[in-house]
N, C-alpha and C. Protein backbone atom coordinates (compact mmCIF):
# COMPACT_ATOMS: atom_id res chain seq x y z
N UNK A 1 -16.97 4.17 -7.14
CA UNK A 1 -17.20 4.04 -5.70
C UNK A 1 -17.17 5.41 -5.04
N UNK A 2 -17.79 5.61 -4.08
CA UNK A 2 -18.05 6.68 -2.63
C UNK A 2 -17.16 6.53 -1.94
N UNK A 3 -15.81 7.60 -1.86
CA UNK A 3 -14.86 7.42 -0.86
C UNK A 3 -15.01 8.53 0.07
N UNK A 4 -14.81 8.24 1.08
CA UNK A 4 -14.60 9.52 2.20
C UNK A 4 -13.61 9.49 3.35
N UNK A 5 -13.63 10.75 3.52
CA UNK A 5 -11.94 11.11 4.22
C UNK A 5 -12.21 12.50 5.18
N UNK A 6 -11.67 11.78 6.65
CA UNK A 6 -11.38 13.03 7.68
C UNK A 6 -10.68 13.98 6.95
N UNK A 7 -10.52 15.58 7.84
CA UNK A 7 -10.03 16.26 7.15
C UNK A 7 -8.48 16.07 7.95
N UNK A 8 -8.61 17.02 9.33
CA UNK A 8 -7.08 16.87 10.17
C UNK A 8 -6.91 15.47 10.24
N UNK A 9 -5.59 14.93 10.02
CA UNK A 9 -5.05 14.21 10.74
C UNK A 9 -4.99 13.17 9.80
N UNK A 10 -6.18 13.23 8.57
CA UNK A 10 -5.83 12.29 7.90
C UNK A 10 -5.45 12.76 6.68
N UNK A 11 -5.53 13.93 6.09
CA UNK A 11 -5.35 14.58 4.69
C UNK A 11 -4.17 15.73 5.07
N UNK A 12 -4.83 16.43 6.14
CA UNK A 12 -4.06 18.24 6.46
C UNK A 12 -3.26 17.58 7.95
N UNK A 13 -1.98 17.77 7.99
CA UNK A 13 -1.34 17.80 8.93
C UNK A 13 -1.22 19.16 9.91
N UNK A 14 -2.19 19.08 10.75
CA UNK A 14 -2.51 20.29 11.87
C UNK A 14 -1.58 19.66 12.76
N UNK A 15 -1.72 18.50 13.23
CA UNK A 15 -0.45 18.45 14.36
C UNK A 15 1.10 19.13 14.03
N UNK A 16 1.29 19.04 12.84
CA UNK A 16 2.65 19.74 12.60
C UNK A 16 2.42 21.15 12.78
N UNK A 17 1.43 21.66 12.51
CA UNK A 17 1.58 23.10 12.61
C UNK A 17 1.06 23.67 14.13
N UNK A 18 0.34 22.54 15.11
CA UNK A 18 0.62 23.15 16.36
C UNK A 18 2.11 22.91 17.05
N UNK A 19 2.69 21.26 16.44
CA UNK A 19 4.29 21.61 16.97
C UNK A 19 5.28 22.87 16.80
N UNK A 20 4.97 23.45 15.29
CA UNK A 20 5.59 24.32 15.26
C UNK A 20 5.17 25.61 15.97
N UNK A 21 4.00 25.78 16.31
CA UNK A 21 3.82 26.76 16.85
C UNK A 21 4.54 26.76 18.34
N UNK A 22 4.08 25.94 19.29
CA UNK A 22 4.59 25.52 20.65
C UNK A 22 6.68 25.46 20.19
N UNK A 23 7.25 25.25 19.40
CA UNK A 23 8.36 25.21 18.98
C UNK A 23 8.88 27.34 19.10
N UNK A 24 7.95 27.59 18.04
CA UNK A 24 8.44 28.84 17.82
C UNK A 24 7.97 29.96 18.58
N UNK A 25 6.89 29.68 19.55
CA UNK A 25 6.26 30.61 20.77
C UNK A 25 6.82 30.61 21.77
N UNK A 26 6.88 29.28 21.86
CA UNK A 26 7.96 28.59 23.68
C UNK A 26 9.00 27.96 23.56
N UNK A 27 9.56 27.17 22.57
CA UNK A 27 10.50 26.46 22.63
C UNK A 27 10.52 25.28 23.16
N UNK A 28 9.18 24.46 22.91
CA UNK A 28 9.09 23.76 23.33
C UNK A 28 8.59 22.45 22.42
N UNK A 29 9.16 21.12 23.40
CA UNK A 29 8.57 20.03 22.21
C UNK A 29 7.37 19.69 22.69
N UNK A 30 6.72 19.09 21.79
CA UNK A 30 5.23 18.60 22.30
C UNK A 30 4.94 17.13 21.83
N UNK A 31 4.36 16.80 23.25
CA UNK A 31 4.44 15.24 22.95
C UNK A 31 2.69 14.80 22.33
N UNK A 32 2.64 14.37 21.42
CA UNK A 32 1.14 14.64 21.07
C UNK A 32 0.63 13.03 21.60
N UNK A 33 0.86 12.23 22.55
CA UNK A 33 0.16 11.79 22.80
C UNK A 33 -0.92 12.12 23.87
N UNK A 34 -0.42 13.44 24.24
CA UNK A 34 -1.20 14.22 25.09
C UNK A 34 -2.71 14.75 24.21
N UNK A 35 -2.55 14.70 23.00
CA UNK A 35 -3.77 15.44 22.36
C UNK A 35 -4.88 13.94 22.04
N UNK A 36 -5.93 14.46 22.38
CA UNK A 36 -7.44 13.88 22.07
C UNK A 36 -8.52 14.63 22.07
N UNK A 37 -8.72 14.31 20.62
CA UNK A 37 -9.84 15.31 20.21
C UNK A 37 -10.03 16.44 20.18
N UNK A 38 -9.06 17.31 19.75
CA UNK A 38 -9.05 18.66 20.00
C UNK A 38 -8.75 19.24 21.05
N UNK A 39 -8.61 18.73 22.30
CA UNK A 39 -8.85 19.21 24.08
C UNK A 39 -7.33 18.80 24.12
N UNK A 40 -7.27 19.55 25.10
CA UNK A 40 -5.69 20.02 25.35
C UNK A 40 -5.50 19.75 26.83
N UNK A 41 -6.74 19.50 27.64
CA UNK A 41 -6.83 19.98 28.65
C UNK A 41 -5.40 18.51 29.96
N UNK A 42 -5.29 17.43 29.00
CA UNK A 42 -4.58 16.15 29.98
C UNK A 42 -3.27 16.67 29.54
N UNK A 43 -2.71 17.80 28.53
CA UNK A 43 -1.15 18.23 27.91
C UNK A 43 -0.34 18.82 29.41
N UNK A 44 0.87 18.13 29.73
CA UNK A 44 1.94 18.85 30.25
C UNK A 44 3.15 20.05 29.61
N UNK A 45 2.90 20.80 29.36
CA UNK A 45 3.95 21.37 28.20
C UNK A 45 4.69 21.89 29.41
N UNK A 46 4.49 22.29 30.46
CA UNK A 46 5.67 22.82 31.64
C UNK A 46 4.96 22.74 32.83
N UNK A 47 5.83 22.42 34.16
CA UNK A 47 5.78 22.65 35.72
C UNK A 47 4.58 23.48 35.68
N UNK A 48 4.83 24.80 35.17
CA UNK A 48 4.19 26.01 36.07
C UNK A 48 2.74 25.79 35.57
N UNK A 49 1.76 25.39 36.51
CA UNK A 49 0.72 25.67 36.58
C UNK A 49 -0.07 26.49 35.90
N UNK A 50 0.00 27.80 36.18
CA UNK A 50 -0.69 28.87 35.29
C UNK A 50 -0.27 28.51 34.10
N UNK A 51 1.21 29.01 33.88
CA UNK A 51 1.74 28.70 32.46
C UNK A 51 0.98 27.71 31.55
N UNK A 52 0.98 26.28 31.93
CA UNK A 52 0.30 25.49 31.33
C UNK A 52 -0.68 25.96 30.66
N UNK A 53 -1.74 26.28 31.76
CA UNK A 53 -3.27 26.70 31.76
C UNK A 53 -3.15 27.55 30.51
N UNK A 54 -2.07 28.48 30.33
CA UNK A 54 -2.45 29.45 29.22
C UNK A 54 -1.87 29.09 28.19
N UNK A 55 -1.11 28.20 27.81
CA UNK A 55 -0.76 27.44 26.55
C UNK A 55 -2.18 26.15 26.46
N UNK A 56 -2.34 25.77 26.79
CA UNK A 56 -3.55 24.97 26.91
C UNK A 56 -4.68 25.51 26.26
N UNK A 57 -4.93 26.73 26.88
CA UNK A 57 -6.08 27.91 26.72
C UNK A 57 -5.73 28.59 25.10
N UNK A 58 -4.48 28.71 24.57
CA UNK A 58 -3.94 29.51 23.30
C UNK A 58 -4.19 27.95 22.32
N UNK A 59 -3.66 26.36 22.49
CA UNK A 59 -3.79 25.54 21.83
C UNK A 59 -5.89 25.13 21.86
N UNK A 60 -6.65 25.44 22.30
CA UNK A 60 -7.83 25.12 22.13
C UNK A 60 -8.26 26.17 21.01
N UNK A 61 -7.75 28.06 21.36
CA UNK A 61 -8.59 28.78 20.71
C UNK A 61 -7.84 28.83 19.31
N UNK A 62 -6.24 28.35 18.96
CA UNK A 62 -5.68 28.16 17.66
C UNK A 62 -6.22 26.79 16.85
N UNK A 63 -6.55 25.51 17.21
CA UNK A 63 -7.21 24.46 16.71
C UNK A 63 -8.67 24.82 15.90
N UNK A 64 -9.08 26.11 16.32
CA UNK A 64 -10.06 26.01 15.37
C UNK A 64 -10.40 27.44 14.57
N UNK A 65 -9.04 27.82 14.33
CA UNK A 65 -8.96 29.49 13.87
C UNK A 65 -8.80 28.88 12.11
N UNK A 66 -9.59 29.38 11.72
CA UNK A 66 -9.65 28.96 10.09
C UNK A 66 -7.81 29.28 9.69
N UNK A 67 -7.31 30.59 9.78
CA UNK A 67 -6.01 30.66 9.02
C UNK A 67 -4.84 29.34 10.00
N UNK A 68 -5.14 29.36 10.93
CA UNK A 68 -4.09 28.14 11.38
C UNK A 68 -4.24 26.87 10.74
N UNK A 69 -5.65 26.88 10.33
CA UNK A 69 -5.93 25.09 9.85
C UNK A 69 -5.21 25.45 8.19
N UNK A 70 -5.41 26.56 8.12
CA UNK A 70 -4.77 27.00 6.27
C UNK A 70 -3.76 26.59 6.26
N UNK A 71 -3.08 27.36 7.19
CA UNK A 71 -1.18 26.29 6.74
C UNK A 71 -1.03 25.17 7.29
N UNK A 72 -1.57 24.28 7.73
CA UNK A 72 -1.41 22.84 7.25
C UNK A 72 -1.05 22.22 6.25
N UNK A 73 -0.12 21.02 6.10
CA UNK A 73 0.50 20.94 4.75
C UNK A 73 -0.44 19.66 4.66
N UNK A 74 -0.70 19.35 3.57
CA UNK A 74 -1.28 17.66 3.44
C UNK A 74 -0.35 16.62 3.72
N UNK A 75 -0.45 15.27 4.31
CA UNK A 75 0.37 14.70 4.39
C UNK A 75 0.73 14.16 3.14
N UNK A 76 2.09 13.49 3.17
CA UNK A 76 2.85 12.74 2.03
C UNK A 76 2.14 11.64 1.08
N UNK A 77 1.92 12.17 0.16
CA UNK A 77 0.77 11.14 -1.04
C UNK A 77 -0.66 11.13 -1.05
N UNK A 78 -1.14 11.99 0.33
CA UNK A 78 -2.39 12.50 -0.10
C UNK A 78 -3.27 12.96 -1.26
N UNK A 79 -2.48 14.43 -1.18
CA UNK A 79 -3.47 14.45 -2.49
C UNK A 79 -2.97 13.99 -3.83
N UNK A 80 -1.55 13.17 -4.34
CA UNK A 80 -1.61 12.75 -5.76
C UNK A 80 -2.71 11.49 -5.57
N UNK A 81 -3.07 10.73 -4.89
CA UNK A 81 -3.95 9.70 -3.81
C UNK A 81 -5.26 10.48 -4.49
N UNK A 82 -5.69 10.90 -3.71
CA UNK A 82 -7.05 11.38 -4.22
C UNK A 82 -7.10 11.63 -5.97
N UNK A 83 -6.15 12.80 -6.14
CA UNK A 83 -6.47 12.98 -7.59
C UNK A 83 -6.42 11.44 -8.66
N UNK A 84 -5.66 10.35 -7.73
CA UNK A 84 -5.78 9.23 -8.59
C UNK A 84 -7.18 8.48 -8.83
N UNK A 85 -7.19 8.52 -7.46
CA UNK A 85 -8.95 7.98 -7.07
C UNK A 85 -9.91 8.98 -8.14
N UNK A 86 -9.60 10.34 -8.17
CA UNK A 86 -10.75 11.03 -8.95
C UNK A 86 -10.57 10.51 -10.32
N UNK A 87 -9.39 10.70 -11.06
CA UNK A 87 -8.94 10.25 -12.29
C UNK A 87 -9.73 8.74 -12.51
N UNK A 88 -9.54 7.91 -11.86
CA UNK A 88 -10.42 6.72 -11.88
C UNK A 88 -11.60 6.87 -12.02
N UNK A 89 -12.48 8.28 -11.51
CA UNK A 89 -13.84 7.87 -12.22
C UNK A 89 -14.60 7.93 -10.41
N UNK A 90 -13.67 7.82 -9.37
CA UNK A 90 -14.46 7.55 -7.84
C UNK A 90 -14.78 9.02 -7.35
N UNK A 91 -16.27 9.07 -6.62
CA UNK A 91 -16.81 10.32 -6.15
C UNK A 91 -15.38 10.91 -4.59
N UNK A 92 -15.50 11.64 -4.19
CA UNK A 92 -14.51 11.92 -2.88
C UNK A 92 -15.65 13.43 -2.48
N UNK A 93 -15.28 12.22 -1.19
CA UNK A 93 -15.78 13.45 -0.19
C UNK A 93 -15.38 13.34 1.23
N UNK A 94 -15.38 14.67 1.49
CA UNK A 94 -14.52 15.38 2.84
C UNK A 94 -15.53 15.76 4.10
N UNK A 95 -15.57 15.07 5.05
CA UNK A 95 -16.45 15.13 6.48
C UNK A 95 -15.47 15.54 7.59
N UNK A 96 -15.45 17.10 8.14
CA UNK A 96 -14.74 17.33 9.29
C UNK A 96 -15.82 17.79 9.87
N UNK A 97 -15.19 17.74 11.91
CA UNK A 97 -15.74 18.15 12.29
C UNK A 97 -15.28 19.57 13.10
N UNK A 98 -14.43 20.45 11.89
CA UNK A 98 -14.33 22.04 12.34
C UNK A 98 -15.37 22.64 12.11
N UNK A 99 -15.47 23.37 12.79
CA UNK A 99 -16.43 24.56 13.21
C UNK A 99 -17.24 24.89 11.73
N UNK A 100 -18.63 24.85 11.78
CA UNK A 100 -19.33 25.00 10.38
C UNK A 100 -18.83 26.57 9.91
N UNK A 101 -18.26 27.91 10.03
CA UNK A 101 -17.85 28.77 10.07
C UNK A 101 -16.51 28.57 9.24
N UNK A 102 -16.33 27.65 9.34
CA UNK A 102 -15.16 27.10 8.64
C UNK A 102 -14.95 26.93 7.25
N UNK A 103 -15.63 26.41 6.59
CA UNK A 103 -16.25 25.90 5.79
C UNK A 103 -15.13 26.50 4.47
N UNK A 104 -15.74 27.59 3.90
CA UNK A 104 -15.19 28.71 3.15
C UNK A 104 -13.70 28.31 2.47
N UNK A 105 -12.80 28.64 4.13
CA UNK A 105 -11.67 28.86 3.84
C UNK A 105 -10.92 27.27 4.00
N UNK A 106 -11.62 26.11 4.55
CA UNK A 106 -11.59 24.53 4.35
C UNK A 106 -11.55 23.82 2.97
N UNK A 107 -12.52 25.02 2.30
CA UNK A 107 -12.85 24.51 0.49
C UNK A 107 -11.45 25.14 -0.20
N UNK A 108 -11.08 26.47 0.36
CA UNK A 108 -10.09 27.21 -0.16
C UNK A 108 -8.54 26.47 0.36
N UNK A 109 -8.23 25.38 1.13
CA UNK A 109 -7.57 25.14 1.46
C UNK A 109 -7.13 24.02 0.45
N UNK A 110 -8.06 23.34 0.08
CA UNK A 110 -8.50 21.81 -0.96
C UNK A 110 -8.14 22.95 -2.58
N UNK A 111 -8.60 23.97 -2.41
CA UNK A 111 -7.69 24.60 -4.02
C UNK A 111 -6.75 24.54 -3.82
N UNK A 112 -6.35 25.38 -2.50
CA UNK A 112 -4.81 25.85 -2.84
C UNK A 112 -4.15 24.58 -3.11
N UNK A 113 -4.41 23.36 -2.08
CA UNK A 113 -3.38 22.23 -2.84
C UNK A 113 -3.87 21.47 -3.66
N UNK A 114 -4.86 22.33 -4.50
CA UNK A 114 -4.73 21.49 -5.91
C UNK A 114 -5.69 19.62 -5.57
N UNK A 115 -6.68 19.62 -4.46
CA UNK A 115 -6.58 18.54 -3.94
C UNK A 115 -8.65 18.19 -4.49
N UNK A 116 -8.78 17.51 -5.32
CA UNK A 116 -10.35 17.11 -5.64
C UNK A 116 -10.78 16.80 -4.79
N UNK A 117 -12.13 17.11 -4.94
CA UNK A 117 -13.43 16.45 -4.01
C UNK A 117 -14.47 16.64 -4.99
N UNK A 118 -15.79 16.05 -4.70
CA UNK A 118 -17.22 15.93 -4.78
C UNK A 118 -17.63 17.08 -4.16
N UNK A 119 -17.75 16.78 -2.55
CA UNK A 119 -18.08 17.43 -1.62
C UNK A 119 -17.28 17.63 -0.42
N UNK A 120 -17.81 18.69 0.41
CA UNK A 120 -17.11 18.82 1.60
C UNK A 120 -18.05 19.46 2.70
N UNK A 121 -17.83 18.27 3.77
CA UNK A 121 -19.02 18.77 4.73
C UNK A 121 -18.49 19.36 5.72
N UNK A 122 -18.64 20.16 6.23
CA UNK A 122 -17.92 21.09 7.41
C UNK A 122 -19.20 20.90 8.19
N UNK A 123 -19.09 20.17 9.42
CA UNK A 123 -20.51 19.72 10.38
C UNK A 123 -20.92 20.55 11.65
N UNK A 124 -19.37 21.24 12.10
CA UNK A 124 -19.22 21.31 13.40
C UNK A 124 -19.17 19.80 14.51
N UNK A 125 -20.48 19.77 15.69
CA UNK A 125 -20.37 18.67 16.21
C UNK A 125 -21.40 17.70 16.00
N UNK A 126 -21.79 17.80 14.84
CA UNK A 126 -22.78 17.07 14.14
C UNK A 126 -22.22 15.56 14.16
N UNK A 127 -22.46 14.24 14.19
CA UNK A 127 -22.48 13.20 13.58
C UNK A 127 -21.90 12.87 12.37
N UNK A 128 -20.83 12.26 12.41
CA UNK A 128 -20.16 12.20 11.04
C UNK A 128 -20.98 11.08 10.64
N UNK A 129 -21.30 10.12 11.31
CA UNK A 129 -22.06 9.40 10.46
C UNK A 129 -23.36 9.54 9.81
N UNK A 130 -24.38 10.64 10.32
CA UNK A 130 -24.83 10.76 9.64
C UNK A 130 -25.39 10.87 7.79
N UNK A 131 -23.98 11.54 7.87
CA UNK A 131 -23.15 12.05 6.62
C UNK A 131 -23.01 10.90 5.72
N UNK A 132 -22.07 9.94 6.48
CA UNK A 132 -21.96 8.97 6.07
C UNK A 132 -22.88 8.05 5.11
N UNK A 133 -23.97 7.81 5.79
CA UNK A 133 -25.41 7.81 5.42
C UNK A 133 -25.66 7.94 4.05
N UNK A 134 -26.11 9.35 3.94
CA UNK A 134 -26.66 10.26 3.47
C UNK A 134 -25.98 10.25 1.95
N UNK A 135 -24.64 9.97 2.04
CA UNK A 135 -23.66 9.81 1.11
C UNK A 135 -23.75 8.51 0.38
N UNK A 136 -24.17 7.46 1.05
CA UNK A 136 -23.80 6.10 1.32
C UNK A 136 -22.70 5.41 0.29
N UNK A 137 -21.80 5.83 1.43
CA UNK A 137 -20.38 6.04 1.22
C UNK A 137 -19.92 4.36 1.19
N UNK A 138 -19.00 3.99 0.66
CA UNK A 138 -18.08 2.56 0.27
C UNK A 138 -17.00 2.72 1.23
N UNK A 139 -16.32 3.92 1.84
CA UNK A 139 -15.33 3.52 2.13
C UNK A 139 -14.93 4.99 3.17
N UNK A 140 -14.44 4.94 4.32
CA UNK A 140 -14.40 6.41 5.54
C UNK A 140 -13.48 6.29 6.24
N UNK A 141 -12.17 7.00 6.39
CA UNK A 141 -11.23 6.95 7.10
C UNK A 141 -11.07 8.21 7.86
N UNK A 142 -10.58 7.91 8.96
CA UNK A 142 -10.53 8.62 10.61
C UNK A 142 -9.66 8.72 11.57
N UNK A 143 -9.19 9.53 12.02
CA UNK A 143 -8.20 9.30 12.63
C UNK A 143 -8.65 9.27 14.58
N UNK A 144 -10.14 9.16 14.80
CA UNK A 144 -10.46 9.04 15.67
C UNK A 144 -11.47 7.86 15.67
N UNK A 145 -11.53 6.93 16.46
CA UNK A 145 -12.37 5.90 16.30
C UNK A 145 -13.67 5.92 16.77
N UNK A 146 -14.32 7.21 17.59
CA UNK A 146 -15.78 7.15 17.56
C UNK A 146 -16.07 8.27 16.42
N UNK A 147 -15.52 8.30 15.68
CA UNK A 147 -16.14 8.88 14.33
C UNK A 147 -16.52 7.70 13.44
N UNK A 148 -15.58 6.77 13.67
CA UNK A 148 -15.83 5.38 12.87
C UNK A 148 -16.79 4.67 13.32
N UNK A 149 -17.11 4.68 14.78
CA UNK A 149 -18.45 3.91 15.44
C UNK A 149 -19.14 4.74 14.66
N UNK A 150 -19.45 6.21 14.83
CA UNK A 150 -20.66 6.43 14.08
C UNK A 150 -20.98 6.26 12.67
N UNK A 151 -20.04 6.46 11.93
CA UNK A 151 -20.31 5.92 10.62
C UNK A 151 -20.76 4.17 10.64
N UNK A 152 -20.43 3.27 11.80
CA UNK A 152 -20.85 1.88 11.41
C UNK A 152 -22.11 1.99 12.34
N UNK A 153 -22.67 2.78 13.31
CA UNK A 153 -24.17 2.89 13.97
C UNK A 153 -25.15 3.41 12.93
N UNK A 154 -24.71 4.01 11.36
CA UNK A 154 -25.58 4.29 10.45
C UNK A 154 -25.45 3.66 9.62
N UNK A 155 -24.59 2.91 9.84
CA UNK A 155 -24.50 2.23 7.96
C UNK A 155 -22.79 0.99 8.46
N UNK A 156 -23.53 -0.03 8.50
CA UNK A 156 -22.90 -1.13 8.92
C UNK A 156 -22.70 -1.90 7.54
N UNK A 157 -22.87 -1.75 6.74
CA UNK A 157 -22.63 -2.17 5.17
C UNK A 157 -21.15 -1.54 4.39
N UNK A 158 -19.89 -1.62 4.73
CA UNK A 158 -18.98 -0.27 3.93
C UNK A 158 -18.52 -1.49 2.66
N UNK A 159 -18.32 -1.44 1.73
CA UNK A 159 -17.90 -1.95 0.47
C UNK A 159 -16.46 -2.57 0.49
N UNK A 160 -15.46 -1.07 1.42
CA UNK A 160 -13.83 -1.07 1.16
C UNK A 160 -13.43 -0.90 2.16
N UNK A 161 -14.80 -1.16 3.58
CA UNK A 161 -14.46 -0.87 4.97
C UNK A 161 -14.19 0.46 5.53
N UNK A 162 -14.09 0.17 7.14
CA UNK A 162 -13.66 1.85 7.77
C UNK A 162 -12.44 1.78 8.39
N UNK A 163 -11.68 2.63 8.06
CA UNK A 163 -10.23 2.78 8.18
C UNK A 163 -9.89 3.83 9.34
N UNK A 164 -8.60 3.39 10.07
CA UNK A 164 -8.15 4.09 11.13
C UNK A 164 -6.81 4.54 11.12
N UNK A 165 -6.23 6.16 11.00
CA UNK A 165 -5.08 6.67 10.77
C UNK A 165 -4.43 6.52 11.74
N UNK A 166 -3.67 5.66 12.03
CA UNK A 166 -2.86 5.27 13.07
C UNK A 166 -2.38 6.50 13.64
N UNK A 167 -2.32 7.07 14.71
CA UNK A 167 -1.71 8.35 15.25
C UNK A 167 -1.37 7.86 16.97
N UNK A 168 -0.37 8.17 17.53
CA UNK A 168 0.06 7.97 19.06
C UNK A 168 -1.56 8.23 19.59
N UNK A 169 -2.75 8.90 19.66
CA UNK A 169 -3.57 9.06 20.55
C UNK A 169 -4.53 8.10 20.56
N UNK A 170 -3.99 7.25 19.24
CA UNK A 170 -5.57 6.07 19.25
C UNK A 170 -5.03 4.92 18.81
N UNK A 171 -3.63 4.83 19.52
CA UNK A 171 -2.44 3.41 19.32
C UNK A 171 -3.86 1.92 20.13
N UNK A 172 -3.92 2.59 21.15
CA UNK A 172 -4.81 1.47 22.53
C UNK A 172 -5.93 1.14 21.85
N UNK A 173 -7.54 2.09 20.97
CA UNK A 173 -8.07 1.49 21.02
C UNK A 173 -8.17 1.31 19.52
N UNK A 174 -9.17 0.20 18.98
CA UNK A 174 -9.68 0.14 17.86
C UNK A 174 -10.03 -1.68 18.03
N UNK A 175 -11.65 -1.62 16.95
CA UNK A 175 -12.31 -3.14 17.26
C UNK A 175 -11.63 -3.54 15.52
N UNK A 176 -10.67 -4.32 15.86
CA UNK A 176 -10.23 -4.97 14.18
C UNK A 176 -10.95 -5.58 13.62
N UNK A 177 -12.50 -6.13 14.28
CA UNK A 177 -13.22 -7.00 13.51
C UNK A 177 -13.79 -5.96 12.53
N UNK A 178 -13.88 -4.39 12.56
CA UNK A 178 -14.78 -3.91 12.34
C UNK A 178 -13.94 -2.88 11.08
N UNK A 179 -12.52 -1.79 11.67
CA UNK A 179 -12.11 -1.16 11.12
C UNK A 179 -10.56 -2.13 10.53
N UNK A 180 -10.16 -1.34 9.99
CA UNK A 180 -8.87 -1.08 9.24
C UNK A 180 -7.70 -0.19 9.49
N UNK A 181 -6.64 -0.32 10.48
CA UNK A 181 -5.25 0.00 10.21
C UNK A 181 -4.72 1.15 9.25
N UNK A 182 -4.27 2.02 9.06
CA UNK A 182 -3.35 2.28 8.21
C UNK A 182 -2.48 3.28 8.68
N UNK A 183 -1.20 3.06 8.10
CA UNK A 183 -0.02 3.88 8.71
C UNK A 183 0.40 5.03 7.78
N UNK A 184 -0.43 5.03 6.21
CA UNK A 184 -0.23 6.29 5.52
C UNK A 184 -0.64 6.25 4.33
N UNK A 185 -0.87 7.08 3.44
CA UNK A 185 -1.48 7.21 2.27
C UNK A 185 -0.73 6.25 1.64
N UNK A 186 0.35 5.76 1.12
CA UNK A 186 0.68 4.43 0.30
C UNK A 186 -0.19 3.16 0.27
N UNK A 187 -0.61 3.32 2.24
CA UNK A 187 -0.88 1.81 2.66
C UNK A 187 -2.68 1.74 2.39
N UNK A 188 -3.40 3.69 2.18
CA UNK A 188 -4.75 3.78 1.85
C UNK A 188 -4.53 3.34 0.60
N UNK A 189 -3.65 3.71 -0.69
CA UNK A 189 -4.16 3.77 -1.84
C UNK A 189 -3.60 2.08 -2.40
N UNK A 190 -3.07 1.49 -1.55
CA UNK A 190 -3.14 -0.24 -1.79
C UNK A 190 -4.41 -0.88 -1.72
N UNK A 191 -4.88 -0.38 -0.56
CA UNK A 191 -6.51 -0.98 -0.20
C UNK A 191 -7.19 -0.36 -1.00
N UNK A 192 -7.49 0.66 -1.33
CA UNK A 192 -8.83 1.03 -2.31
C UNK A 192 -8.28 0.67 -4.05
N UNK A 193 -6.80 -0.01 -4.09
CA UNK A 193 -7.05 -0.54 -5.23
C UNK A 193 -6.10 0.29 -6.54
N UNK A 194 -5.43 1.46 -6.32
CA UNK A 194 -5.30 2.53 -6.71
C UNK A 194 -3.79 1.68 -8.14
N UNK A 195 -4.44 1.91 -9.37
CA UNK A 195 -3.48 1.75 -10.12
C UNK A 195 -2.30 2.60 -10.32
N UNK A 196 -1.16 2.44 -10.06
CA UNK A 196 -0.12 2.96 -9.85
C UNK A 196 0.77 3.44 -11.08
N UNK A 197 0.21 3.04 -12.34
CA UNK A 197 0.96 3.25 -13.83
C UNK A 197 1.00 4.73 -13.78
């Protein structure tokens, strides 16, 4: 089978590494239900006005700086998850939508942790579903749900369905007739089947 997988949010934990940053710059906690889609712009991190504006302004231009997305850690069971899926014999492939510039040090990120793929599409603001498509992929998980509309506006057929990484910013929406739930790589590698010996 054709599996595919967001990159942030569902494999590389970037939200941890902008908490820590806002932690170790300002001292501050960050409530990430303030974050959607990259934009920073609805975040309260303090009173002061300006202030805001320029933590706001530092969290847009760090979200898409290749070495910040580098130290991201994968989340918990990710990649032994994948390498199981590969071991099985299943294609994997990786659709983000960071900056095509990206690319390079995105592939170099998937060595350093040791983490398989097929492919890896670095789109920019291209259409993930396109991709989708093109791949004609069995199975696409997201941690944003109009990435998942577009993968089902190209290809309304998924094998193992389209899956949604539960995160505080996309608690409200999601159509259950359509996607899939999940609260973490244990609960992905139940659904796609993943022998555990």
């Amino acid at each position: 089978m054709k599996f595919g997988f967001d990159v942030d949010e569902v494999i590389a934990n970037l939200v941890g590494e902008f908490e820590k940053y806002l932690r170790d710059r300002y001292g501050l906690d960050w409530p990430p239900e303030c974050f959607h889609q990259y934009k920073f712009r609805d975040c309260r991190f303090v009173d002061d006005e300006e202030m805001n504006k320029k933590i706001i302004d530092e969290m847009n231009i760090i979200s898409n700086d290749p070495d910040f997305q580098m130290a991201a850690m994968p989340f918990p069971d990710a990649a032994s998850t994948i390498r199981r899926l590969k071991k099985q014999g299943h294609s994997i492939h990786f659709i983000t939508n960071r900056p095509k510039i990206n690319k390079e040090k995105t592939i170099a990120w998937f060595n350093l942790h040791k983490i398989s793929f097929d492919s890896i599409h670095v789109i920019g603001q291209e259409e993930k579903g396109m991709v989708g498509r093109a791949l004609n992929l069995d199975f696409f998980i997201d941690d944003l749900e109009k990435h998942l509309e577009s993968m089902y506006r190209y290809k309304n057929r998924w094998r193992k369905g389209l899956g949604l990484m539960n995160k505080p910013w996309n608690r409200l929406s999601i159509d259950g007739s359509r996607f899939i739930r999940f609260n973490d790589w244990v609960e992905i590698s139940r659904h796609l089947g993943i022998n555990n010996r």
